[in-house]
N, C-alpha and C. Protein backbone atom coordinates (compact mmCIF):
# COMPACT_ATOMS: atom_id res chain seq x y z
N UNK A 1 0.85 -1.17 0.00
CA UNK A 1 0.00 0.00 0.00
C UNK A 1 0.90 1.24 0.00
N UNK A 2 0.50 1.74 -0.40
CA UNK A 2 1.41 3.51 -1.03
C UNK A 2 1.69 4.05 0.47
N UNK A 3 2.40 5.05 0.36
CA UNK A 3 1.81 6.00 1.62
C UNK A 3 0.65 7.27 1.88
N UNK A 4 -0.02 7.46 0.73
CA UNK A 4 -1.11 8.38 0.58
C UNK A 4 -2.37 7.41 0.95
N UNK A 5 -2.26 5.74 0.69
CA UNK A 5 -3.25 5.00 0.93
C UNK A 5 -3.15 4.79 2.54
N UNK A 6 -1.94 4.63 2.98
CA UNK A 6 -1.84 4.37 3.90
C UNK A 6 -2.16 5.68 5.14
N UNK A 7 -1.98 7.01 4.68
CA UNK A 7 -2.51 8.35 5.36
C UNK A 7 -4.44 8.50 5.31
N UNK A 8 -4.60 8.32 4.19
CA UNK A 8 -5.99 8.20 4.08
C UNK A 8 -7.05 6.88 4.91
N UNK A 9 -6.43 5.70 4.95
CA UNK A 9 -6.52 4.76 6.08
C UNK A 9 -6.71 4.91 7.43
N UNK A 10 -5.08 5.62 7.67
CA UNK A 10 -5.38 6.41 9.04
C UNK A 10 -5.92 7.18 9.42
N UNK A 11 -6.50 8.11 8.62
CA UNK A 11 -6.98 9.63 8.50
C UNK A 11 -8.73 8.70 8.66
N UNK A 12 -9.35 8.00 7.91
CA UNK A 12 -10.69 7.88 8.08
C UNK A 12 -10.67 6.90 9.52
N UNK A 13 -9.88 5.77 10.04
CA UNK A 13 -9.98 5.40 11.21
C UNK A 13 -9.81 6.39 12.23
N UNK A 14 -8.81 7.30 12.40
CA UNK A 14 -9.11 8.23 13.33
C UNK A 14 -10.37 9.34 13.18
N UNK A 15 -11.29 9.40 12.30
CA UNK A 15 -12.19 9.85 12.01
C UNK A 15 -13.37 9.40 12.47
N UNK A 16 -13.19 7.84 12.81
CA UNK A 16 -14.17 6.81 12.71
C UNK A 16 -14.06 6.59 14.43
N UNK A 17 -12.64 7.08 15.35
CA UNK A 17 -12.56 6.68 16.40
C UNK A 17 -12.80 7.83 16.74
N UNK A 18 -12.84 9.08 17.13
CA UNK A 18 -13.43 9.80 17.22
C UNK A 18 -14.85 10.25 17.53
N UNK A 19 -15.68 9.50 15.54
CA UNK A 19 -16.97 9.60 15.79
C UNK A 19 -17.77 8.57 16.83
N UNK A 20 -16.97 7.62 17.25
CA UNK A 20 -17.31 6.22 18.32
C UNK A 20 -17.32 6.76 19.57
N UNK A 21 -15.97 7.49 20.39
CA UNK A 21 -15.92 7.62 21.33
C UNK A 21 -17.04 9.02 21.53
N UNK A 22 -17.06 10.05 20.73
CA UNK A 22 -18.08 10.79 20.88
C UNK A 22 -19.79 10.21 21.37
N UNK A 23 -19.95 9.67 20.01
CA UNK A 23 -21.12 8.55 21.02
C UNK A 23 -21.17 7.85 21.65
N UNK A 24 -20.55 7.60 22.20
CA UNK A 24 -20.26 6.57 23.67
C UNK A 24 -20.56 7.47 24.35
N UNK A 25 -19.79 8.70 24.64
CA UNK A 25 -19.76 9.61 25.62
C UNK A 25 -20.86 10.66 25.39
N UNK A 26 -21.56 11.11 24.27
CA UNK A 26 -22.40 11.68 24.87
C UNK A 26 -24.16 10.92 25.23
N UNK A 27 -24.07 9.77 24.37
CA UNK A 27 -24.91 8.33 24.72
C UNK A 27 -24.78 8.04 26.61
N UNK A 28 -23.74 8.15 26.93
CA UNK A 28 -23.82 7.91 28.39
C UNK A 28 -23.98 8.87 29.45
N UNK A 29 -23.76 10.58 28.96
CA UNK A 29 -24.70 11.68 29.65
C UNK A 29 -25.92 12.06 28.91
N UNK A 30 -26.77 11.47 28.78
CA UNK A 30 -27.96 11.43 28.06
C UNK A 30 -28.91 11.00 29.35
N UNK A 31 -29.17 12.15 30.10
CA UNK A 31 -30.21 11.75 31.24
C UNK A 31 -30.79 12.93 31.62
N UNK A 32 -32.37 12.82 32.07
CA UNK A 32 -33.25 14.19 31.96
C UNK A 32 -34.21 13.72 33.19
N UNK A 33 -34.89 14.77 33.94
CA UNK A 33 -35.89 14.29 34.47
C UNK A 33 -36.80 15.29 34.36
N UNK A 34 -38.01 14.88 34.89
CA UNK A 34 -39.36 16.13 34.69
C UNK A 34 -40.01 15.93 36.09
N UNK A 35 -40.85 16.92 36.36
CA UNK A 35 -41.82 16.52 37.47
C UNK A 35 -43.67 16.51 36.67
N UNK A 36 -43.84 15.37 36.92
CA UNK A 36 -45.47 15.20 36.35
C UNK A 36 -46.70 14.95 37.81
N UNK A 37 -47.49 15.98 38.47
CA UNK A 37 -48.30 15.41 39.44
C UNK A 37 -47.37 15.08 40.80
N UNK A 38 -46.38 16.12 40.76
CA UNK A 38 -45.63 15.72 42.33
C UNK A 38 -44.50 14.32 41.94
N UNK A 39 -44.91 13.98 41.13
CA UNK A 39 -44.07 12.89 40.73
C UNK A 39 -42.46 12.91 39.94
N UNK A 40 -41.47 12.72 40.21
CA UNK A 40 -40.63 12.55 39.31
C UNK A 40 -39.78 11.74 38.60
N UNK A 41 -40.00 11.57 37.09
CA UNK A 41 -39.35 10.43 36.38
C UNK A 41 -38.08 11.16 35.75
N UNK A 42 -37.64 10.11 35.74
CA UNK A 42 -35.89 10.27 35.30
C UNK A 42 -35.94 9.61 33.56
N UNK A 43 -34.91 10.03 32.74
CA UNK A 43 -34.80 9.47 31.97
C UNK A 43 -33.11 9.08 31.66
N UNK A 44 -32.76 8.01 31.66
CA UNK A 44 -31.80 7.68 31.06
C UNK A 44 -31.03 6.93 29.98
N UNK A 45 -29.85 6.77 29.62
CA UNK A 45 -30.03 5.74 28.62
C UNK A 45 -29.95 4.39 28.47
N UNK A 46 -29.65 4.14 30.14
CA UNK A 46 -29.66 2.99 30.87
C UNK A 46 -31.00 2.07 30.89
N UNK A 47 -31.95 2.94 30.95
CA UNK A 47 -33.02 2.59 30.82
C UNK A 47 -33.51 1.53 29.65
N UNK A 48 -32.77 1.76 28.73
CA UNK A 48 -33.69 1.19 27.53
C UNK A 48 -32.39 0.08 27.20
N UNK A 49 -32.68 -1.06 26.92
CA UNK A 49 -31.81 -1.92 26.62
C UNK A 49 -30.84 -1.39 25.17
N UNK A 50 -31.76 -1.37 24.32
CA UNK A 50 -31.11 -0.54 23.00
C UNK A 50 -30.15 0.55 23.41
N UNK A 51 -30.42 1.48 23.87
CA UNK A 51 -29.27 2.44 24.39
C UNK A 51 -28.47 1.69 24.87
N UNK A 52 -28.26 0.81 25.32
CA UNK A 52 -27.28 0.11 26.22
C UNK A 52 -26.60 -0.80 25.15
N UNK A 53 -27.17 -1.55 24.46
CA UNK A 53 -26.62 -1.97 23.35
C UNK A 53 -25.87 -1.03 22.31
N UNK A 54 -26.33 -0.02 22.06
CA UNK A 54 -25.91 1.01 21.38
C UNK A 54 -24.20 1.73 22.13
N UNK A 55 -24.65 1.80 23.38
CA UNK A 55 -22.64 2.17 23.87
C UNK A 55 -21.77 0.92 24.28
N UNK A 56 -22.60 -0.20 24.22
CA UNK A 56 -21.49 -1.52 24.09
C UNK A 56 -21.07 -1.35 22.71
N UNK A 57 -21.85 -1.32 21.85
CA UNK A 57 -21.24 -1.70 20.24
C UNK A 57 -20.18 -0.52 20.09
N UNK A 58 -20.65 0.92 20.38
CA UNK A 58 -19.75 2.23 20.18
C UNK A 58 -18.45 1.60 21.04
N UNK A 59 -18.60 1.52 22.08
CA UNK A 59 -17.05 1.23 23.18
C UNK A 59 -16.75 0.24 22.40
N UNK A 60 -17.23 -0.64 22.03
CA UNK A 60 -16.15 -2.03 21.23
C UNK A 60 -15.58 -1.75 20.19
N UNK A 61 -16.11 -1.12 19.35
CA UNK A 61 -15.32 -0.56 18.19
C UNK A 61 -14.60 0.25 18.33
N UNK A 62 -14.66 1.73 19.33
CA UNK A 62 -13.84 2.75 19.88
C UNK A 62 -12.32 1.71 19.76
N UNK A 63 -12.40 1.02 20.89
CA UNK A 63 -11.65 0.38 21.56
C UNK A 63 -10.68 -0.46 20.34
N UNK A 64 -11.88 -1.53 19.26
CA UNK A 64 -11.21 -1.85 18.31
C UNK A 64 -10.30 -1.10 17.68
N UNK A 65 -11.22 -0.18 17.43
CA UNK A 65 -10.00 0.95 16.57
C UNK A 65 -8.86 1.69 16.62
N UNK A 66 -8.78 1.59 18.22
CA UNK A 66 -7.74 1.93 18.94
C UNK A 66 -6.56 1.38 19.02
N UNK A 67 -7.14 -0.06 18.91
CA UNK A 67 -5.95 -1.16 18.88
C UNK A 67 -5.34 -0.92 17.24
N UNK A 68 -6.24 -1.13 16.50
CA UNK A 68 -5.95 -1.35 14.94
C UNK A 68 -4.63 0.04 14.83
N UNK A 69 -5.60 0.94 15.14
CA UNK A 69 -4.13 2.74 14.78
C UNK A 69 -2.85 2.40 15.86
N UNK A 70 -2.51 1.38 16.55
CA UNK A 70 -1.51 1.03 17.10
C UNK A 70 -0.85 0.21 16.51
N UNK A 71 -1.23 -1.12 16.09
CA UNK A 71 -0.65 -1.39 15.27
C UNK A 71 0.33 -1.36 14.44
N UNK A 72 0.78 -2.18 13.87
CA UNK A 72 2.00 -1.67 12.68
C UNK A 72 1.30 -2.51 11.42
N UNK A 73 1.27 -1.77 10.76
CA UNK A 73 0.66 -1.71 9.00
C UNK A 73 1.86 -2.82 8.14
N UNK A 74 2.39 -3.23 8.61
CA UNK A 74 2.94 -3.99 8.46
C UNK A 74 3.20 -5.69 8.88
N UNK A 75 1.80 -5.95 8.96
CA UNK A 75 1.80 -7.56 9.99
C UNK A 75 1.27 -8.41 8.88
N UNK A 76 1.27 -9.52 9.59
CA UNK A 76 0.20 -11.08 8.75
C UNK A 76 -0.90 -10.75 9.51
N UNK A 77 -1.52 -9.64 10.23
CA UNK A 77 -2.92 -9.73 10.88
C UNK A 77 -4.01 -8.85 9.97
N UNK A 78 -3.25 -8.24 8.89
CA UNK A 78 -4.31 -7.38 8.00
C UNK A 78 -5.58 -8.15 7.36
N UNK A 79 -5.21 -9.14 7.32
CA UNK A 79 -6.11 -10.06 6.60
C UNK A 79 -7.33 -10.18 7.39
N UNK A 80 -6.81 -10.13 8.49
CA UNK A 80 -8.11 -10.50 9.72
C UNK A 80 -8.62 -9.09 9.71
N UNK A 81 -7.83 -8.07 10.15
CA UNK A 81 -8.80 -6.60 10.09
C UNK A 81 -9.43 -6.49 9.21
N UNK A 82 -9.30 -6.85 7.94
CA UNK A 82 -10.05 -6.22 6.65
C UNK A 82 -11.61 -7.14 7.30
N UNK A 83 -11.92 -8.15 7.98
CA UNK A 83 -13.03 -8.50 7.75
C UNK A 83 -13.26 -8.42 9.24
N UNK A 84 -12.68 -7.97 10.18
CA UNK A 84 -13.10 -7.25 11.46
C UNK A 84 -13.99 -5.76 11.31
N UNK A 85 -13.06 -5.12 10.03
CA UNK A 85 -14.04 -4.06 10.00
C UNK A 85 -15.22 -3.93 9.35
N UNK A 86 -15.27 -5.12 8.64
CA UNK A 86 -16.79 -5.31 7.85
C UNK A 86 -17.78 -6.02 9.27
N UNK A 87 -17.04 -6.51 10.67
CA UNK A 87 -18.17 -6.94 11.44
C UNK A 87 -18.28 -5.41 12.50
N UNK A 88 -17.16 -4.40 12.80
CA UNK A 88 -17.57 -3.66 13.07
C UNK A 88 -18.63 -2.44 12.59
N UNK A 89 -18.24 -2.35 11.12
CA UNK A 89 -19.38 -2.07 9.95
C UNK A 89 -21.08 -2.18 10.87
N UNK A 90 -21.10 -3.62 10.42
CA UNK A 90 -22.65 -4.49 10.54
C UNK A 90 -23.03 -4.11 11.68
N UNK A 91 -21.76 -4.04 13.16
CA UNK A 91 -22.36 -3.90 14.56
C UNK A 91 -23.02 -2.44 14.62
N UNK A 92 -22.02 -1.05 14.25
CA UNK A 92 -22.28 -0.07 14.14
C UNK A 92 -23.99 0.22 13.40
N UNK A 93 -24.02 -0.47 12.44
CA UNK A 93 -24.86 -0.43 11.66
C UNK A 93 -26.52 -0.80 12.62
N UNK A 94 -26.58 -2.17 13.06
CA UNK A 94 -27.80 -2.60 13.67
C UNK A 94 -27.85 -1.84 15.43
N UNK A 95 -26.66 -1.34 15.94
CA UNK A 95 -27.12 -0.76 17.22
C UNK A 95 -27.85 0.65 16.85
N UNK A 96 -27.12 1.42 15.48
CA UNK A 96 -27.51 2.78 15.60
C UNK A 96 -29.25 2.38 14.60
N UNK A 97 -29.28 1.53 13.88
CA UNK A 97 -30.97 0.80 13.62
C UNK A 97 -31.83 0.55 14.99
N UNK A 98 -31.12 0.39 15.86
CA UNK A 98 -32.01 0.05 16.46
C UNK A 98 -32.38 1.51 17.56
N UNK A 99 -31.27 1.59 17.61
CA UNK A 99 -31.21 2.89 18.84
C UNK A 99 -32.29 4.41 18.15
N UNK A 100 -32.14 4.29 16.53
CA UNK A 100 -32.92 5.18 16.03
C UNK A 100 -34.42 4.92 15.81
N UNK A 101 -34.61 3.44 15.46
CA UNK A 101 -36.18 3.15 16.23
C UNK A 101 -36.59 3.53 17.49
N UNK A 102 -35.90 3.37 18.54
CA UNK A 102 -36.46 3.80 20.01
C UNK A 102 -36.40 5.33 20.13
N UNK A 103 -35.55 5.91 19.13
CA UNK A 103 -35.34 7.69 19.42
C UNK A 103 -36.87 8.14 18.56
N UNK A 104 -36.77 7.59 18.09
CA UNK A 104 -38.13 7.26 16.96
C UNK A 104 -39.65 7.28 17.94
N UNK A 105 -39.58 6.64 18.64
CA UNK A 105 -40.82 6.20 19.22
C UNK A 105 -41.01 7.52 20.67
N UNK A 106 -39.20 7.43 21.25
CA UNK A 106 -39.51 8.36 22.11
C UNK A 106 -40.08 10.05 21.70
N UNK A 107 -39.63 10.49 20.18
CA UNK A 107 -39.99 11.42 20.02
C UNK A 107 -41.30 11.35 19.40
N UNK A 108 -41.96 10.64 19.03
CA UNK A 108 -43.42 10.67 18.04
C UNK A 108 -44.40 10.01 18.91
N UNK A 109 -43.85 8.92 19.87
CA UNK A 109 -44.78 8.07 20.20
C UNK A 109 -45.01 7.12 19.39
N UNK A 110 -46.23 6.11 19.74
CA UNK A 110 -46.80 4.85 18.65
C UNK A 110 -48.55 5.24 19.20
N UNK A 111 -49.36 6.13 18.52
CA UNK A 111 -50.66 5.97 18.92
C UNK A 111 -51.80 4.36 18.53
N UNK A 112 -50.52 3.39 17.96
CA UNK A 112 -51.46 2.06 18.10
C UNK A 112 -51.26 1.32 18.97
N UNK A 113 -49.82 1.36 19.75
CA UNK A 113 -49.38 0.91 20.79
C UNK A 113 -50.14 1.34 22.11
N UNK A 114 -50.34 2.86 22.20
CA UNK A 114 -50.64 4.00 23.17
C UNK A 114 -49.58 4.43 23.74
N UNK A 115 -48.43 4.09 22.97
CA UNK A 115 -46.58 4.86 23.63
C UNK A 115 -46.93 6.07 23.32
N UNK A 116 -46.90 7.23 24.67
CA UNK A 116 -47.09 8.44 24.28
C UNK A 116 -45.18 8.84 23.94
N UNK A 117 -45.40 10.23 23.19
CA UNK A 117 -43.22 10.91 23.06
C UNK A 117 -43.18 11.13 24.40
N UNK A 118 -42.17 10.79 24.51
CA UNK A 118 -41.47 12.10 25.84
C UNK A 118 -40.55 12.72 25.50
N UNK A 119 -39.92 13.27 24.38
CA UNK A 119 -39.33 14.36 24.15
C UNK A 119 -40.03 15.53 24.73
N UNK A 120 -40.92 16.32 24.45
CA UNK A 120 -41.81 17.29 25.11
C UNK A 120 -41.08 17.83 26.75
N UNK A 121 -41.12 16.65 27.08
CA UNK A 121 -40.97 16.43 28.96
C UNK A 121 -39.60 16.62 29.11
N UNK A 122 -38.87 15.66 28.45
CA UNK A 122 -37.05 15.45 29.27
C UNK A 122 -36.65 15.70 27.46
N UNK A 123 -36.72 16.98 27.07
CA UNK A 123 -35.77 17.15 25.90
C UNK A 123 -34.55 17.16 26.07
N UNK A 124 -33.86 17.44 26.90
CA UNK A 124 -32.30 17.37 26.94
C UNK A 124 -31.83 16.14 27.13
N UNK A 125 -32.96 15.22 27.59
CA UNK A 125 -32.31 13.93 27.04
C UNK A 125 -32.41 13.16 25.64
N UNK A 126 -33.60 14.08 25.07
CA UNK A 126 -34.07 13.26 23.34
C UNK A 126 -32.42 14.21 22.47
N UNK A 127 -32.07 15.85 23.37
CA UNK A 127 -31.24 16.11 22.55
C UNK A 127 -29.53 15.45 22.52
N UNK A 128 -29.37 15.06 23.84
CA UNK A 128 -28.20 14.49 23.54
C UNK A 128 -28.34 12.97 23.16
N UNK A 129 -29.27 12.22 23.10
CA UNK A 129 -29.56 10.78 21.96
C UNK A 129 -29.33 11.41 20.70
N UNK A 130 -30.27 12.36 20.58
CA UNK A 130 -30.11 12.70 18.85
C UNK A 130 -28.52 12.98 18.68
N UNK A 131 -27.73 13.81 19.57
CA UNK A 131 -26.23 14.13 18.87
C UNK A 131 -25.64 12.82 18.72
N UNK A 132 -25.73 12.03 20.07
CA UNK A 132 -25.29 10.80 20.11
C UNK A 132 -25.05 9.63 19.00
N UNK A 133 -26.33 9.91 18.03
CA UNK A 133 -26.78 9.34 16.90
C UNK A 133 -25.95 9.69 15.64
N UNK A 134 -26.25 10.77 15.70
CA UNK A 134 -25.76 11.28 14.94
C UNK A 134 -24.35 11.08 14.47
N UNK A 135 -23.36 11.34 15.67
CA UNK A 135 -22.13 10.89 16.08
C UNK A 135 -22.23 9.32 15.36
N UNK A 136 -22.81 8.24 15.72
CA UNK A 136 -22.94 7.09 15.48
C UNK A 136 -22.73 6.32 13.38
N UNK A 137 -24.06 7.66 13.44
CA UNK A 137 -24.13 7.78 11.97
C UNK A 137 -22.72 7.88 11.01
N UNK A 138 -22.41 8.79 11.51
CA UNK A 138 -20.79 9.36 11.22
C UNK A 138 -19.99 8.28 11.46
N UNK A 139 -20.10 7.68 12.30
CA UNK A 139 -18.80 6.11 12.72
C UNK A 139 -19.30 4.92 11.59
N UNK A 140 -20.52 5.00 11.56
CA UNK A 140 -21.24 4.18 10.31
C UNK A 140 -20.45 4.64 9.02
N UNK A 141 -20.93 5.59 8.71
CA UNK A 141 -20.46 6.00 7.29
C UNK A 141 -18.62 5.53 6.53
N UNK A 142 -18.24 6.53 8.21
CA UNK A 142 -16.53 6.73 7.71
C UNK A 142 -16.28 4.90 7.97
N UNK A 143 -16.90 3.93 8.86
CA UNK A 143 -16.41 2.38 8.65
C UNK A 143 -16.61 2.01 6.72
N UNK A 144 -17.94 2.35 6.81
CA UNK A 144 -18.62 1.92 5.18
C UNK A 144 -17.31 2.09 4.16
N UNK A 145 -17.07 3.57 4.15
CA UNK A 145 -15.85 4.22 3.11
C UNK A 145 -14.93 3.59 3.58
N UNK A 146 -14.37 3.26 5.08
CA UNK A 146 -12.65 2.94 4.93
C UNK A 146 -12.78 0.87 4.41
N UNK A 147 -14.15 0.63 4.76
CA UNK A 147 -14.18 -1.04 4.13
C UNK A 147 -14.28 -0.72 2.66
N UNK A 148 -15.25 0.32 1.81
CA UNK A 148 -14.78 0.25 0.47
C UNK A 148 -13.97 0.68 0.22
N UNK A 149 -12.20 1.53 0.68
CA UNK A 149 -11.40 1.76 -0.11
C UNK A 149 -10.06 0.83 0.36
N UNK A 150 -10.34 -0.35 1.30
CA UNK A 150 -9.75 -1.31 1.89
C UNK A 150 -9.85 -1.85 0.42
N UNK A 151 -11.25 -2.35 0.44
CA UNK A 151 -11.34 -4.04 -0.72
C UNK A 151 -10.91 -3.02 -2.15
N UNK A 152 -11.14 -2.00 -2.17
CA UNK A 152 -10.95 -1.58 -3.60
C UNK A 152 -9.16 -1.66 -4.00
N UNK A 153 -8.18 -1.75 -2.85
CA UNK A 153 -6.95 -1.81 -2.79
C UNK A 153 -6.75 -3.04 -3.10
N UNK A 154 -7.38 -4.26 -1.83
CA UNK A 154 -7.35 -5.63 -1.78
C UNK A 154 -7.48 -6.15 -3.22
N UNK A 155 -8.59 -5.83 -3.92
CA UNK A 155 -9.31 -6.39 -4.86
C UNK A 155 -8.79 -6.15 -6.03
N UNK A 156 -8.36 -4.87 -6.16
CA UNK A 156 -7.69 -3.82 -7.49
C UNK A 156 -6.71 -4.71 -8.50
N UNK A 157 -5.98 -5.62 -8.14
CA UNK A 157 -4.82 -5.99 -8.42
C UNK A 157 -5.48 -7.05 -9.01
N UNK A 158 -6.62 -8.03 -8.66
CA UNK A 158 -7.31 -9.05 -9.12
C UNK A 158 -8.08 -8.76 -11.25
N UNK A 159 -8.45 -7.39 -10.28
CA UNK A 159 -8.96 -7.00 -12.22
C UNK A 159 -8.09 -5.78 -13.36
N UNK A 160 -6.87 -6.02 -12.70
CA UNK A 160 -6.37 -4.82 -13.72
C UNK A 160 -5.67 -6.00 -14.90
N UNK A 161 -5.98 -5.89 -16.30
CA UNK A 161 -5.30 -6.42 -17.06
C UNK A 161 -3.78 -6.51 -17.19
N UNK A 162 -3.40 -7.43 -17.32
CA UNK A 162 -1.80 -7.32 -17.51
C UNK A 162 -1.43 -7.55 -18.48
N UNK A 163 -0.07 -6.99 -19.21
CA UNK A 163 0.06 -6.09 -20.70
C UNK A 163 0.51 -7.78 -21.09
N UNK A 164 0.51 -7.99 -22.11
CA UNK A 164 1.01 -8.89 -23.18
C UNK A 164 2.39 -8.92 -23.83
């Protein structure tokens, strides 16, 4: 691999670790409360299993990725990362699916269910999920691009004609 491939590599994983540890961290101060009738409910992100699933998958990949930019670009273990990051890919992918269904429901409600929103009530907790997400989105994307310009390297050499 060149060294411009190899800057651009590093450049979208530290991009990608970044956008992870951001949602981890603001996924885990994501807590609001209201008073309804003398009563007071808390909201956190502890609460909902999905949120909780959502900063295991962020911390595992953080963490993955951490290890990977330590590394030396130079091992027999590349082979295994290239398809570590297609499962960090998929993980990123179904926690922030799922975590955006429940941000989903908390802000709209389900009137067939009778789930009323509670955004309305504890917005500062629907707003730091939403950055959280967002953040997430971003760790999604930049994995997507650094797995397609991985295999497009991997793969490249398989379809270029060779001269006669």
């Amino acid at each position: 691999m060149t060294q411009t491939r190899r800057i651009f590599t590093f450049v979208l994983r530290l991009l990608a670790l970044a956008a992870t540890v951001s949602a981890t961290i603001v996924m885990v101060n994501s807590h609001d409360s209201t008073r309804v009738l003398n009563l007071t409910f808390k909201a956190k992100f502890s609460d909902s299993p999905t949120f909780t699933y959502f900063v295991i998958v962020e911390a595992i990949v953080s963490g993955y990725n951490l290890i990977i930019l330590l590394l030396s670009s130079k091992g027999s273990l590349w082979r295994i990362v290239i398809i570590l990051d297609v499962v960090a890919a998929l993980l990123l992918t179904s926690s922030m699916s799922a975590a955006l269904a429940i941000a989903q429901v908390g802000k709209k409600g389900n009137t067939h269910a009778g789930w009323l929103p509670i955004c309305g009530q504890v917005s500062k907790f629907c707003n730091h999920v939403s950055g959280a997400l967002v953040a997430g989105i971003l760790a999604a994307i930049f994995y997507y691009v650094l797995n397609l310009f991985i295999l497009y390297n991997v793969l490249n050499p398989l379809f270029v004609a060779k001269p006669n």
